[in-house]
Protein backbone atom coordinates (compact mmCIF):
# COMPACT_ATOMS: atom_id res chain seq x y z
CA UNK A 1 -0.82 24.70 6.41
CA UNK A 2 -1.94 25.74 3.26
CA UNK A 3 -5.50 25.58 2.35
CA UNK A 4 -5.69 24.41 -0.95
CA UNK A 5 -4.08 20.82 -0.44
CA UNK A 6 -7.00 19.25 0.20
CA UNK A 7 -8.83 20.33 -3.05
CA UNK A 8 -5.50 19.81 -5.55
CA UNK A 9 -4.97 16.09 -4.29
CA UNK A 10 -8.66 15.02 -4.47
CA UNK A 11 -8.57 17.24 -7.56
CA UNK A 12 -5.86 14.99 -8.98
CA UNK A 13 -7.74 11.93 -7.95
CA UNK A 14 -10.59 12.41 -9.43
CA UNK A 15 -9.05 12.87 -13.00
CA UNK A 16 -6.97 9.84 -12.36
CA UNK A 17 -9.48 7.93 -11.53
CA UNK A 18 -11.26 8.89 -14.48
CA UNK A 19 -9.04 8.71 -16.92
CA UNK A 20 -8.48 4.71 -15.85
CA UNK A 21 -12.32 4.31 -16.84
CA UNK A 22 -11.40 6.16 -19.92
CA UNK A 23 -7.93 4.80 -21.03
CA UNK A 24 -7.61 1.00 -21.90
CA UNK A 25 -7.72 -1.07 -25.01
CA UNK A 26 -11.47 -0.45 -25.81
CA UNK A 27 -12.02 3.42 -25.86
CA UNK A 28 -15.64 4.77 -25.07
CA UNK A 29 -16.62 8.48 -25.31
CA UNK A 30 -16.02 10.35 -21.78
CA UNK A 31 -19.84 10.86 -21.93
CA UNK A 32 -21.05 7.64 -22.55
CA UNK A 33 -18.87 6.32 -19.62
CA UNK A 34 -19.92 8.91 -17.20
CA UNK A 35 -23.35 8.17 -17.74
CA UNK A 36 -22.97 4.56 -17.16
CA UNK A 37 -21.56 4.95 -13.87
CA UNK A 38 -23.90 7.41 -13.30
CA UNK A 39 -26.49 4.32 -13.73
CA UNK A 40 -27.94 6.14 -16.62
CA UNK A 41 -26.99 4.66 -19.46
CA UNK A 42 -28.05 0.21 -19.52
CA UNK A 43 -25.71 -0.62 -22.34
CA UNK A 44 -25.00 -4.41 -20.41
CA UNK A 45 -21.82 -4.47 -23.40
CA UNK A 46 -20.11 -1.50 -21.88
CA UNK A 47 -21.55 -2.57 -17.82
CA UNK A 48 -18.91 -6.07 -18.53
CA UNK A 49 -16.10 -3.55 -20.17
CA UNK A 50 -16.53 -0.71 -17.52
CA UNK A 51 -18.52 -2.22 -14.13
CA UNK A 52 -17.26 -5.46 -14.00
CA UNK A 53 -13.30 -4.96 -15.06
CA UNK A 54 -12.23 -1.00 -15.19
CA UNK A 55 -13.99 0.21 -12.27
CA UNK A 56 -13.67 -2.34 -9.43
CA UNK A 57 -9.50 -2.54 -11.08
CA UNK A 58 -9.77 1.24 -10.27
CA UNK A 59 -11.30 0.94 -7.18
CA UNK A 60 -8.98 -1.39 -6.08
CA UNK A 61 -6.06 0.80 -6.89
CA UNK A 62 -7.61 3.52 -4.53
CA UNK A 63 -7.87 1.85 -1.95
CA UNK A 64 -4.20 -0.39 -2.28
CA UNK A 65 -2.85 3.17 -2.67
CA UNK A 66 -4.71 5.14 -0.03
CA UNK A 67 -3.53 1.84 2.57
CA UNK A 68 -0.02 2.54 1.56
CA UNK A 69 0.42 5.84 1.76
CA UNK A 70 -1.09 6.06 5.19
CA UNK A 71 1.23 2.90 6.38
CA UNK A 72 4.21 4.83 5.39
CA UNK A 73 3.57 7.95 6.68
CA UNK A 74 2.72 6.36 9.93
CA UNK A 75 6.01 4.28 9.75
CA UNK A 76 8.04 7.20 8.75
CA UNK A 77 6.59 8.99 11.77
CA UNK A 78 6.98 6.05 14.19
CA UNK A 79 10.68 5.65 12.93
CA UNK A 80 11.27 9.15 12.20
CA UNK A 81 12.36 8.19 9.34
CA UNK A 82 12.04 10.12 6.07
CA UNK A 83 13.11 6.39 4.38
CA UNK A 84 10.39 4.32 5.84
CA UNK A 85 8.11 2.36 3.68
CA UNK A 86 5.67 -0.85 4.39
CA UNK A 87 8.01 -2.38 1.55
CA UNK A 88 11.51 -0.49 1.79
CA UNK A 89 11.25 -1.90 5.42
CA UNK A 90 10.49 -5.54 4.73
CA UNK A 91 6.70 -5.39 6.27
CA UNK A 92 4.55 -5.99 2.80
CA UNK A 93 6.93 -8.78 2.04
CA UNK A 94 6.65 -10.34 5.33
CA UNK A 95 2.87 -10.40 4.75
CA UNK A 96 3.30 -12.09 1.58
CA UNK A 97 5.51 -14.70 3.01
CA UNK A 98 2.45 -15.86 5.75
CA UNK A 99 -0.06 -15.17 3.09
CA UNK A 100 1.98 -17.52 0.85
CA UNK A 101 2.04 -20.05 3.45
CA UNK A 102 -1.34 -19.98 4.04
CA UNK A 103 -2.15 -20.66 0.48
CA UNK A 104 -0.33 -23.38 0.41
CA UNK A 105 -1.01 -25.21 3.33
CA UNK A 106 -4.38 -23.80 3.30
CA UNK A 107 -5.21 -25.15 0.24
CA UNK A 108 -2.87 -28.38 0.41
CA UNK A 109 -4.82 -30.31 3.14
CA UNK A 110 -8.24 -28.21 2.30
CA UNK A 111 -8.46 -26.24 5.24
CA UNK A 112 -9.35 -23.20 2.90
CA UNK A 113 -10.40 -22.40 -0.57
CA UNK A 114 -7.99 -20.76 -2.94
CA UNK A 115 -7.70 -17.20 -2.39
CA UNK A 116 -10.26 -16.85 0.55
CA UNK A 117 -9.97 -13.35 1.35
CA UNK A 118 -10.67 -13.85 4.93
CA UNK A 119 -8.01 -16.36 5.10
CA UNK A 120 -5.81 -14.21 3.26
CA UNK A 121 -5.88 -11.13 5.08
CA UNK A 122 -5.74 -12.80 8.47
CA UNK A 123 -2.58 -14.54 7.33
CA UNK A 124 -1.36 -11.01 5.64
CA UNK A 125 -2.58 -9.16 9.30
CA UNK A 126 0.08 -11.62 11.13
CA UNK A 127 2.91 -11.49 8.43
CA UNK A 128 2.95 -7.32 8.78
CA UNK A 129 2.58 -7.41 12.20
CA UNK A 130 5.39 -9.94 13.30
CA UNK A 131 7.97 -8.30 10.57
CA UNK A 132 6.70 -4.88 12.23
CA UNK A 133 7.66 -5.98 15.53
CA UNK A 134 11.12 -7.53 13.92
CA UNK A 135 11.61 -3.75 12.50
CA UNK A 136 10.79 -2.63 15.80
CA UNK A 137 13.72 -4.36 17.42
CA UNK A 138 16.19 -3.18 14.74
CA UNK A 139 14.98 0.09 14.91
CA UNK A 140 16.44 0.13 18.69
CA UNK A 141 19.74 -1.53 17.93
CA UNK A 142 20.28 0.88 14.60
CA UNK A 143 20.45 4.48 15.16
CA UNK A 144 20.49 5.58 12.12
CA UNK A 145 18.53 5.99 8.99
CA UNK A 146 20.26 4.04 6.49
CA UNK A 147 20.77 1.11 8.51
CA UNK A 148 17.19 0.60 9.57
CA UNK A 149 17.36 0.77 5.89
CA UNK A 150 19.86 -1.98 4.99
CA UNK A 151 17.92 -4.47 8.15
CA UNK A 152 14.62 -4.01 6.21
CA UNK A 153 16.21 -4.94 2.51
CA UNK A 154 17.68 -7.72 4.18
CA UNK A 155 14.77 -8.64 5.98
CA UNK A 156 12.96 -7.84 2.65
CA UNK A 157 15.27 -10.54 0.96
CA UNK A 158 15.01 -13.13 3.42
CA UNK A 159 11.29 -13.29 3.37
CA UNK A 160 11.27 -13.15 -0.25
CA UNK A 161 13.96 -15.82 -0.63
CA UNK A 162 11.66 -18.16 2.05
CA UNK A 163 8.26 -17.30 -0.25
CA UNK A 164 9.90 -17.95 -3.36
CA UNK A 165 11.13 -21.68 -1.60
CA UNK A 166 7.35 -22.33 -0.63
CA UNK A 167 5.65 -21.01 -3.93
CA UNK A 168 7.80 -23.56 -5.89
CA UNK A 169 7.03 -26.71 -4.20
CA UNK A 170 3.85 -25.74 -4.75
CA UNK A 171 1.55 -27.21 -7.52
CA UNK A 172 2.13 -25.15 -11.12
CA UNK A 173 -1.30 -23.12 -11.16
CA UNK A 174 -0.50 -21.63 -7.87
CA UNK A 175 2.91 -21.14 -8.38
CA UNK A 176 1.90 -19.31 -11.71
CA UNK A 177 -0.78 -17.20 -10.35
CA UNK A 178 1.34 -16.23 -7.18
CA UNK A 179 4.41 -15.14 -9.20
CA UNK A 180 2.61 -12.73 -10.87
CA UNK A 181 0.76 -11.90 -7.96
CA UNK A 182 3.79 -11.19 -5.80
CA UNK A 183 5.04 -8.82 -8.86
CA UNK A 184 2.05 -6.36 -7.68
CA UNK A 185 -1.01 -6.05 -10.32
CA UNK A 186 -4.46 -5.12 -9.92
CA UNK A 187 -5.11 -7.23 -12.66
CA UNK A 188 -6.70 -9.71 -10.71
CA UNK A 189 -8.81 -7.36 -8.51
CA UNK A 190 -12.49 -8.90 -8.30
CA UNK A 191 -15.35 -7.66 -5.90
CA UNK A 192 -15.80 -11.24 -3.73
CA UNK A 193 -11.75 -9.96 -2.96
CA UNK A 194 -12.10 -6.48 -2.62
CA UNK A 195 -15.38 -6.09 -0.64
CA UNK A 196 -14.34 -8.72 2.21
CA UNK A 197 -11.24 -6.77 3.06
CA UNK A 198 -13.35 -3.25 2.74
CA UNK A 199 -14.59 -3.30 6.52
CA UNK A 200 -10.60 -4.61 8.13
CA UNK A 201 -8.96 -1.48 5.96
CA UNK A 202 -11.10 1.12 7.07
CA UNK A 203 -11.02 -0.01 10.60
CA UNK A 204 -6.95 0.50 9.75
CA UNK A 205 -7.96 4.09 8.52
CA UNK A 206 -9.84 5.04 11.68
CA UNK A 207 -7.12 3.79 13.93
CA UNK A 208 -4.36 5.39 11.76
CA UNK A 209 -6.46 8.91 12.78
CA UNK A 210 -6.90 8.15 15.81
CA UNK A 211 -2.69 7.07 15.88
CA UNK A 212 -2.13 10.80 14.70
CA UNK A 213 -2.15 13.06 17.31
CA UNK A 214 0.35 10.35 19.82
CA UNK A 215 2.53 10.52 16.80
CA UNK A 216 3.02 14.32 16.74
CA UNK A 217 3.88 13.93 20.43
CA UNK A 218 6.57 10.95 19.68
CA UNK A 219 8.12 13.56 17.19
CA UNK A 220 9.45 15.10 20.51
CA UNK A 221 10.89 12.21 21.78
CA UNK A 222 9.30 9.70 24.09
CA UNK A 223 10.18 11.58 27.20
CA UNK A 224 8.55 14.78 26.40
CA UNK A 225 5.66 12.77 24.67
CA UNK A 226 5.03 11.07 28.12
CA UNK A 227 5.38 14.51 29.58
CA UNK A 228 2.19 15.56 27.54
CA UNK A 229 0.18 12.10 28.83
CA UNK A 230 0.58 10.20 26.11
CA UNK A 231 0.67 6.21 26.56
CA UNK A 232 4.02 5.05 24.80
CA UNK A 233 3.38 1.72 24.62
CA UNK A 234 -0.34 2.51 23.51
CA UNK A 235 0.96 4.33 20.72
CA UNK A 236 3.13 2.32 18.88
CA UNK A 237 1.16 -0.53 19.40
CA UNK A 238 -2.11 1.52 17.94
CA UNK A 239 0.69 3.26 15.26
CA UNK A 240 1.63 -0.85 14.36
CA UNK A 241 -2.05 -2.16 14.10
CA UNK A 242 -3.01 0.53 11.89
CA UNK A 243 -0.08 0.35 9.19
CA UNK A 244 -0.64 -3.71 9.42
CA UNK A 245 -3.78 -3.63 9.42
CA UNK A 246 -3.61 -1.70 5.88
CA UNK A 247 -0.57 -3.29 4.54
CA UNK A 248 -2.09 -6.93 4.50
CA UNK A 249 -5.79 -5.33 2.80
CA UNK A 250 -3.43 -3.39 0.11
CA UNK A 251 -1.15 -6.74 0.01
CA UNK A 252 -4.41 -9.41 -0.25
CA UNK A 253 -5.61 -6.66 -3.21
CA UNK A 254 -2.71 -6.47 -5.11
CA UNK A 255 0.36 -7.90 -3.79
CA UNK A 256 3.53 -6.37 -2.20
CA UNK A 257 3.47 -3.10 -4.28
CA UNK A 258 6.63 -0.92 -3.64
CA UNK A 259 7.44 2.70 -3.08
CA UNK A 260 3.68 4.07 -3.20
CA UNK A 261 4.40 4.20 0.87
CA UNK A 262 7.61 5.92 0.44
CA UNK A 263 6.36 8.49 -2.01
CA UNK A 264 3.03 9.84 -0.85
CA UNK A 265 4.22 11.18 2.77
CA UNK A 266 6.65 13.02 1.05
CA UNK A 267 4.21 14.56 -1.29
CA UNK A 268 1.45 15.30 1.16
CA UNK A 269 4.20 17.06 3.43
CA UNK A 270 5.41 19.36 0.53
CA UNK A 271 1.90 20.06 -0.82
CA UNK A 272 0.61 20.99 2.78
CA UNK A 273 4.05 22.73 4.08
CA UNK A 274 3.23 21.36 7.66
CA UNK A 275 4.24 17.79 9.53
CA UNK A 276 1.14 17.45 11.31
CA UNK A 277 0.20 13.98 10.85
CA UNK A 278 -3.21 14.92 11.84
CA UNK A 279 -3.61 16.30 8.09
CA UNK A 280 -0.54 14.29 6.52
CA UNK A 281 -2.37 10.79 7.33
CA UNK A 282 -5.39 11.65 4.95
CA UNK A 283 -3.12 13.89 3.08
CA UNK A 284 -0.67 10.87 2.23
CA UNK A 285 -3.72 8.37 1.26
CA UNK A 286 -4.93 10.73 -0.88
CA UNK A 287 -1.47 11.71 -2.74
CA UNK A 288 -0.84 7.84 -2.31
CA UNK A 289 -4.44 6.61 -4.56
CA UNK A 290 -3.15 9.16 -7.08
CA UNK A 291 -0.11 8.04 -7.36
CA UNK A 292 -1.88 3.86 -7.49
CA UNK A 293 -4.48 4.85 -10.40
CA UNK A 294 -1.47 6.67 -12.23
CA UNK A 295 0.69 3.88 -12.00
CA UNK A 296 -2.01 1.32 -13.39
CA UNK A 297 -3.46 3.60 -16.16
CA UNK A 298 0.44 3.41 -17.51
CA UNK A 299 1.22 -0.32 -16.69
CA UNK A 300 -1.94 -1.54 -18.94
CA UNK A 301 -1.07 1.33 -21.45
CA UNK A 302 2.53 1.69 -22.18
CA UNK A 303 3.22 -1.88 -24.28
CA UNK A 304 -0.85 -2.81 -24.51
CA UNK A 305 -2.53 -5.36 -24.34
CA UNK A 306 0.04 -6.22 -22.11
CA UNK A 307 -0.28 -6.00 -18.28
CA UNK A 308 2.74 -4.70 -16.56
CA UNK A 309 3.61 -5.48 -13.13
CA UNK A 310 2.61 -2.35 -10.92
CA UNK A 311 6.09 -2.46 -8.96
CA UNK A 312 7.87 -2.07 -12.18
CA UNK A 313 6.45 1.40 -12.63
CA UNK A 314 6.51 2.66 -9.10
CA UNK A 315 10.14 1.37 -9.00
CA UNK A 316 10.69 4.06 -11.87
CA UNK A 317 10.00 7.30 -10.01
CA UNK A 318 10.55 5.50 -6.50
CA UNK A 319 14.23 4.78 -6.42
CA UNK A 320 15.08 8.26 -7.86
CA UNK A 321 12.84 9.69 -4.43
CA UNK A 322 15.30 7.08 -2.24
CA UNK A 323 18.72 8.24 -3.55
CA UNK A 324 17.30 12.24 -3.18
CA UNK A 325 16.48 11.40 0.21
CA UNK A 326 19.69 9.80 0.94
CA UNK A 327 21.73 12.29 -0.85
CA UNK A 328 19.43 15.30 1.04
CA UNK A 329 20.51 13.76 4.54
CA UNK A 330 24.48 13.42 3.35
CA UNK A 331 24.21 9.26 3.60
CA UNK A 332 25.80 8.68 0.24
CA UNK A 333 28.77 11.01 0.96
């Protein structure tokens, strides 16, 4: 493995995640911002500006893109499938489509408060998990890569199409906030939403570790893996509850967000030069926040003051990485 991936990626996050407390529509001197977070400087102007809307959108964006690069590099291991992706395969809109539900039942015969996050994620928990299991069953009737593929776009579709034909019998407000929503931002990122969901994603971190080392033995096929002790069934159920377990925090956050989980395996893989999913789990959320902050600094940048979508930019340097993969493996020929 080399040695120095470690260091570049949290290198490379840490002047992302700067530069998003730096770049916006108000510019502050890097020192004066440092020193606020810092708790050094009381300016209570540049606390609103900074605290209250840069940094907790930043922090967000960590941790949507740390859960979805460690849900696709445990679904691309599970699958073994260099395509695999929490919204390639269908499983972050599947989550939207319960957490959709429950927002509008929910809040229809006041059974919940709008955007409860403990709701929400429960609702987004069930969505991944059930489409997981769907993808699970496809994933033994399709051999091969690119039709797992085509049964998660479709799958994709159909839970879109069913979300979209909730959302609009909806009242307006709702169906004006989740539109956007569904579009991926982390405009909307607050604390009361973040810091509920905190303590159910890193419980999905620690089980995606401890899902590591039965992966590397599934990599050798489920006979030899069972040759080595390892409980199957244990471990794709674990390998499941982890990447749910993420997808629906990352999906209450900030929506069904595309590609971030397709990208950052690849990346960790190439920076480390080794498959061990022991390093390539932490590897991929790392090269996965990067790739979140980078993606938001340029969506409230490029046309400002306007507030693009975050799925439009990842969709930009995603579907390039898809057709290279499929063209690498021969599936276009």
């Amino acid at each position: 493995m080399r040695l120095g991936a470690f260091p570049l990626l949290i290198s490379l996050l840490l002047v992302s995640f700067f530069s998003s407390l730096i770049l916006g529509s108000i510019r502050y001197p890097v020192y004066t911002i440092l020193m606020h977070v810092l708790g050094l400087d009381h300016d209570f102007s540049l606390l609103n500006v900074i605290v209250d809307i840069r940094l907790v959108r930043t922090v967000a964006a960590v941790l949507t893109g740390a859960s979805l690069g460690v849900a696709g590099c445990i679904l691309q291991s599970l699958f073994r499938n260099p395509l695999a992706d929490p919204f390639v395969l269908g499983i972050s809109s599947g989550s939207t489509l319960v957490i959709a539900v429950a927002l509008v039942l929910g809040t229809g015969f006041g059974i919940m408060q709008a955007y409860d996050p403990y709701s929400l994620y429960i609702a987004g928990s069930l969505g991944a998990l059930l489409t997981s299991l769907v993808v699970i069953g496809l994933s033994s009737v399709t051999r091969t890569a690119i039709g797992l593929v085509l049964a998660g776009v479709v799958l994709g579709y159909l839970n879109a199409g069913v979300t979209t034909l909730i959302i609009t019998m909806s009242d307006v407000e709702t169906m004006r906030a989740f539109s956007f929503w569904t579009l991926g931002s982390f405009s909307a990122a607050k604390k009361n939403i973040v810091e509920p969901v905190l303590p159910f994603m890193l419980a999905g971190f620690v089980a995606s570790f401890l899902a590591a080392k039965p992966l590397n033995a599934l990599a050798f096929g489920e006979e030899i893996a069972s040759s080595m002790g390892v409980w199957i069934r244990g471990a794709r159920v674990l390998a499941v509850a982890a990447s749910s377990s993420v997808v629906a925090a990352a999906t209450v956050i900030a929506g069904p967000v595309g590609f971030i989980g397709l990208a950052a395996p690849h990346i960790a893989r190439l920076t480390a030069k080794t498959v061990d999913n022991r390093f390539i789990i932490p590897l991929s959320g790392l090269a996965g926040s990067t790739l979140a902050v980078t993606s938001d600094i340029i969506a409230r940048n490029i046309v400002a003051p306007l507030d693009l979508p975050i799925t439009a930019i990842t969709s930009i340097f995603g579907a390039p990485i898809v057709l290279f993969l499929l063209m690498r493996r021969g599936l276009l020929r």
